[in-house]
C-alpha atoms as a PDB file:
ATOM      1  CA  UNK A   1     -37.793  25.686  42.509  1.00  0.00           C
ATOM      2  CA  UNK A   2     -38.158  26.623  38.542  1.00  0.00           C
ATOM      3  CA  UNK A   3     -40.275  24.253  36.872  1.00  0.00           C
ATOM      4  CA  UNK A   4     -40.753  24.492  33.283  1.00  0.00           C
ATOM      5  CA  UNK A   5     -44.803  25.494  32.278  1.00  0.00           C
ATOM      6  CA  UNK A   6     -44.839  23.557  29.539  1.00  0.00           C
ATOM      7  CA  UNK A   7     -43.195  20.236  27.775  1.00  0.00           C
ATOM      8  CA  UNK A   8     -40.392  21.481  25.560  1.00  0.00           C
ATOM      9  CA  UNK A   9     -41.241  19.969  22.172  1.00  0.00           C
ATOM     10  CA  UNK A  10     -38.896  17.699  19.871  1.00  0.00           C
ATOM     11  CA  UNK A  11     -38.290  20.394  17.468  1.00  0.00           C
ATOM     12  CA  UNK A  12     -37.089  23.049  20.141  1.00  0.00           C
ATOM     13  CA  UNK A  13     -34.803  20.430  21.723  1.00  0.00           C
ATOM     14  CA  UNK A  14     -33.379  19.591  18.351  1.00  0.00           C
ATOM     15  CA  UNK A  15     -32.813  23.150  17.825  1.00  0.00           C
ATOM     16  CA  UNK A  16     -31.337  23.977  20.708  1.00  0.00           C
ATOM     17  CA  UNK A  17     -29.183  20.921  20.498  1.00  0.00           C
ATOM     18  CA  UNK A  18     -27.905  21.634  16.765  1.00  0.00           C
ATOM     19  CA  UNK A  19     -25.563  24.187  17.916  1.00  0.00           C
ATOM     20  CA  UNK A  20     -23.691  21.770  20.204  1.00  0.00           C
ATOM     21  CA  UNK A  21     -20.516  21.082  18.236  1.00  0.00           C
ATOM     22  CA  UNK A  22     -18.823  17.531  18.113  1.00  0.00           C
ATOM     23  CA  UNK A  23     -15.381  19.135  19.205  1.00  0.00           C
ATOM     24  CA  UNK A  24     -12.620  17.413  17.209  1.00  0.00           C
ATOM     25  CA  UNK A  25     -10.076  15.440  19.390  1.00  0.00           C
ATOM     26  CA  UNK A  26      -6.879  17.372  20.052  1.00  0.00           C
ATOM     27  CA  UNK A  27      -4.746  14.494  18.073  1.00  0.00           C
ATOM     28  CA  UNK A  28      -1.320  15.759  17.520  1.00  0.00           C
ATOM     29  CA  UNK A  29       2.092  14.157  15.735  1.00  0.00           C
ATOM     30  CA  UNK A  30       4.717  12.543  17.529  1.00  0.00           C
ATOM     31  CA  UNK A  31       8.058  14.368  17.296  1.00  0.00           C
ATOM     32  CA  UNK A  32       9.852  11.279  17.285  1.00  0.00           C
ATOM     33  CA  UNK A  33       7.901   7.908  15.697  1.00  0.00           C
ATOM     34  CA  UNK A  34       5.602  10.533  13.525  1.00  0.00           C
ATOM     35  CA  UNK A  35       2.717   8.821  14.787  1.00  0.00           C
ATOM     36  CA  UNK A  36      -0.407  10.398  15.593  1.00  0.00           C
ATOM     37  CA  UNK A  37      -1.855  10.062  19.597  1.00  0.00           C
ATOM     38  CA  UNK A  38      -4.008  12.501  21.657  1.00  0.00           C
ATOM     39  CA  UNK A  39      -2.599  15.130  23.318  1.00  0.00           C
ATOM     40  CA  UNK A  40      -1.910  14.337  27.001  1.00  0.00           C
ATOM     41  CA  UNK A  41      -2.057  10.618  26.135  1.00  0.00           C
ATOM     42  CA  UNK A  42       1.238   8.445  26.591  1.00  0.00           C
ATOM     43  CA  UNK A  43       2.280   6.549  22.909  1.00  0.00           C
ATOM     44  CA  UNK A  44       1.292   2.930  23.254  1.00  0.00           C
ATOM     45  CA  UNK A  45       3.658   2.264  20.593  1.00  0.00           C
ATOM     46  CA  UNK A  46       6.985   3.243  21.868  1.00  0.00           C
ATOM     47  CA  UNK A  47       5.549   3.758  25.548  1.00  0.00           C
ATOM     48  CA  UNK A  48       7.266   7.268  25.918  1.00  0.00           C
ATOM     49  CA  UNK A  49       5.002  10.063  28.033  1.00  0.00           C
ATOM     50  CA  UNK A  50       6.300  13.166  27.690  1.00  0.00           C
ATOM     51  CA  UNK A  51       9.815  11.873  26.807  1.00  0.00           C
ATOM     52  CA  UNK A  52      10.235   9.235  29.546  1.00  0.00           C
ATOM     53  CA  UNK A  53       9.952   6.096  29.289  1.00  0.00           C
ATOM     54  CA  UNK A  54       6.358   4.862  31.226  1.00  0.00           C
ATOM     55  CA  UNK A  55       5.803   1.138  29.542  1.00  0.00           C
ATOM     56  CA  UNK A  56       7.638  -1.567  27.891  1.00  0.00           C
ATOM     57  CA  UNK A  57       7.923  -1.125  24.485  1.00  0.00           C
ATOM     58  CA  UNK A  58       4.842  -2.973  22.380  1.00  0.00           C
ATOM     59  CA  UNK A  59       6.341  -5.553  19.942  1.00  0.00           C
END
């Protein structure tokens, strides 16, 4: 089993870790409300997942 020989130090980590990007979230507009929701995600608004009707409309 690899075992690191020594302690990686808090500057090394950090500059390894800086090049991990925050990835933005895929939002996206609704074609019909105009809303924006996340992709793959039903609207809670109108309750509509890809076009059918999933929930009760939110009043």
């Amino acid at each position: 089993m690899a075992v690191p020989k020594r302690k990686t130090s808090r500057s090394r980590a950090g500059k390894r870790r800086s090049h991990m990007k925050l990835s933005s979230k895929n939002i996206i507009e609704d074609k019909k409300s105009g809303e924006y929701r996340l992709s793959h995600h039903l609207d809670l608004k109108t309750g509509l997942y890809k076009g059918r009707q999933v929930l009760d409309k939110k009043d």
